[in-house]
Protein backbone atom coordinates (compact mmCIF):
# COMPACT_ATOMS: atom_id res chain seq x y z
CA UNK A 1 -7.36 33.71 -17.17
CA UNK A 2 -5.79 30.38 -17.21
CA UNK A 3 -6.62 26.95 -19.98
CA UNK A 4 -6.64 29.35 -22.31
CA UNK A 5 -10.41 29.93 -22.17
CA UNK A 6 -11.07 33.08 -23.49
CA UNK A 7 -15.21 33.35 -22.98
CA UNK A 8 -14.88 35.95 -19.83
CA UNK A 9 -17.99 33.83 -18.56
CA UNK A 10 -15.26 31.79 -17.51
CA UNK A 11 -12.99 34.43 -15.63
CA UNK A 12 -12.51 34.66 -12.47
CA UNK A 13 -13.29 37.42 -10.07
CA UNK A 14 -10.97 39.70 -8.72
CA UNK A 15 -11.15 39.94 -5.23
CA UNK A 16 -11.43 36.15 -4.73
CA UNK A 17 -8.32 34.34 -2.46
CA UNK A 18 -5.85 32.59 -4.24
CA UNK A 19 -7.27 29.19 -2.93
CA UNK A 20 -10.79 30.38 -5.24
CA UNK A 21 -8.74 31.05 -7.76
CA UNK A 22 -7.11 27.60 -7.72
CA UNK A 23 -10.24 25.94 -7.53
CA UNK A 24 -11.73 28.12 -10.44
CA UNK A 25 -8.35 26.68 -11.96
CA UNK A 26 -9.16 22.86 -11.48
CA UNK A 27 -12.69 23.43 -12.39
CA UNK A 28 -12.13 25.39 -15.66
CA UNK A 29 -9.36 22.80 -16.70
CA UNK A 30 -11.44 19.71 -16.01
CA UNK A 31 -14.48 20.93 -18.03
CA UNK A 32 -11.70 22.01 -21.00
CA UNK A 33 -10.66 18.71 -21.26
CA UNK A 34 -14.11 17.47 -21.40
CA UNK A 35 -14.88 20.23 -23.70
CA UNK A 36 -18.13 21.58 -21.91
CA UNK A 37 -17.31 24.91 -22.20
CA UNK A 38 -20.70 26.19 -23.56
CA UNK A 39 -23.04 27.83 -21.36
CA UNK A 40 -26.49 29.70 -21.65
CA UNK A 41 -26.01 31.34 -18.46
CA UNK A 42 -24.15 34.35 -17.38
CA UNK A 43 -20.70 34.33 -15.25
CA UNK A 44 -19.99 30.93 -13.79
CA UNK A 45 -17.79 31.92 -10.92
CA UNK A 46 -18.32 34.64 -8.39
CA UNK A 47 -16.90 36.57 -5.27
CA UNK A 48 -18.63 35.05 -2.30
CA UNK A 49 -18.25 38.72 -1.01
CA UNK A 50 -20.69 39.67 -3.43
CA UNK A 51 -23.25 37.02 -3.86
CA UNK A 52 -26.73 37.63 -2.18
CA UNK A 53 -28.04 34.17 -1.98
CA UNK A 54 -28.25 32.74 1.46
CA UNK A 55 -25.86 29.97 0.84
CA UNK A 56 -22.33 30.52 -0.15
CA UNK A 57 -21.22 33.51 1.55
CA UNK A 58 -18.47 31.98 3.70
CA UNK A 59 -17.04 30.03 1.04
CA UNK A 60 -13.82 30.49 -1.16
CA UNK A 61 -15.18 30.47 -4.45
CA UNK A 62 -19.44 30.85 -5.69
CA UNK A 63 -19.95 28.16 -8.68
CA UNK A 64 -23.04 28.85 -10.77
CA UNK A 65 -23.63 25.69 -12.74
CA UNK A 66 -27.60 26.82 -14.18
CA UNK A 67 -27.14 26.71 -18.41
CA UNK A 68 -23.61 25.01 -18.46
CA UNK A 69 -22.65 22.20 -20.65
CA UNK A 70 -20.55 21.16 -17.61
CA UNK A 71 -23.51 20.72 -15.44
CA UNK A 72 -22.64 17.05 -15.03
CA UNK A 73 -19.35 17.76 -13.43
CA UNK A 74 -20.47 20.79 -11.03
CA UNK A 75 -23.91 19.24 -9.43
CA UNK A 76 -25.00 16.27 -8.50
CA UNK A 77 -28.36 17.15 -10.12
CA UNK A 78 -26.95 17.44 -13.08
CA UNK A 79 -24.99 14.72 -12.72
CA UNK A 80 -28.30 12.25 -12.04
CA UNK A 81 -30.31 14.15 -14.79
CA UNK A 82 -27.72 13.47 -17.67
CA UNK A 83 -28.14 10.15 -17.43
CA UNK A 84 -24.60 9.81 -16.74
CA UNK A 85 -23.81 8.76 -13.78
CA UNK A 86 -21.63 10.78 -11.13
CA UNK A 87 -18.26 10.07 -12.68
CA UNK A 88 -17.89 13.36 -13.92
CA UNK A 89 -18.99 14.95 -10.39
CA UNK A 90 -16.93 12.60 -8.51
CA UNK A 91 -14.04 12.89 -11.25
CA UNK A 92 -13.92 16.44 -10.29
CA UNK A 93 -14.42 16.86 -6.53
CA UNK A 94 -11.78 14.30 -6.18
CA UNK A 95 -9.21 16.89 -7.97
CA UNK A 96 -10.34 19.59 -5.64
CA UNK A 97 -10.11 16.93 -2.40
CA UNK A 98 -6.18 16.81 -3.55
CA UNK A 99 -6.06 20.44 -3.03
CA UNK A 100 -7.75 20.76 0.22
CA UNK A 101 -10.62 21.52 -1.35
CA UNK A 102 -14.24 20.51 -1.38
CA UNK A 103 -17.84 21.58 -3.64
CA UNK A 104 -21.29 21.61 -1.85
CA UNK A 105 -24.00 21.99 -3.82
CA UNK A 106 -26.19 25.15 -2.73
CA UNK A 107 -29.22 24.65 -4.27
CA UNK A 108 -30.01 23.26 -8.19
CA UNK A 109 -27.86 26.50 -9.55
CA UNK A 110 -24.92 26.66 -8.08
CA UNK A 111 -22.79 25.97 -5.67
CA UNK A 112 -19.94 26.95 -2.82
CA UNK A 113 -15.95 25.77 -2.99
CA UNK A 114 -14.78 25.31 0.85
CA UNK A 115 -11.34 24.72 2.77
CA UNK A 116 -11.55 20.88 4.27
């Protein structure tokens, strides 16, 4: 695991493509150097392969933002129930943009990393 983030909620899984693994890169590293690394939840990323929600499945990369500190930065629920604004959402979908990535938020919970 990269950032040196050693809470395996934060791993990523193993059969995701190299472009989910970048974008579990970005997203880890962003929320390090905000230091929202606490969550109340279980894993945060998972294999689209394996998830059984109905949105999701076609995507690079399953984001489950439900319990996170980093809620803020992942959904734009979050984002508008902080208080905050969405600097911290827009902060990080514009480092996944430089990628050639993008975030859509699947439902309050989670959501899906795509190719643009």
């Amino acid at each position: 695991m990269s950032c040196g983030i050693k809470d395996a909620k934060w791993s990523t899984p193993e059969g995701v493509s190299e472009k989910g693994r970048k974008a579990a890169e970005i997203i880890r590293t962003y929320v390090q150097e905000l230091d929202l690394l606490g969550t109340s939840g279980g894993a945060v990323f998972r294999d689209p392969a394996e998830w059984d929600d109905d949105y999701g499945r076609s995507s690079l990369l399953i984001v489950v933002h439900e319990g996170l500190d980093a809620g803020p930065c992942l959904s734009m629920d979050g984002a508008y129930n902080s208080g905050c604004g969405y600097a911290l959402y827009e902060a990080l979908t514009d480092r996944l943009r430089e990628v050639g990535l993008f975030m859509e938020q699947c439902t309050t919970w989670y959501s899906a990393i795509y190719e643009i």
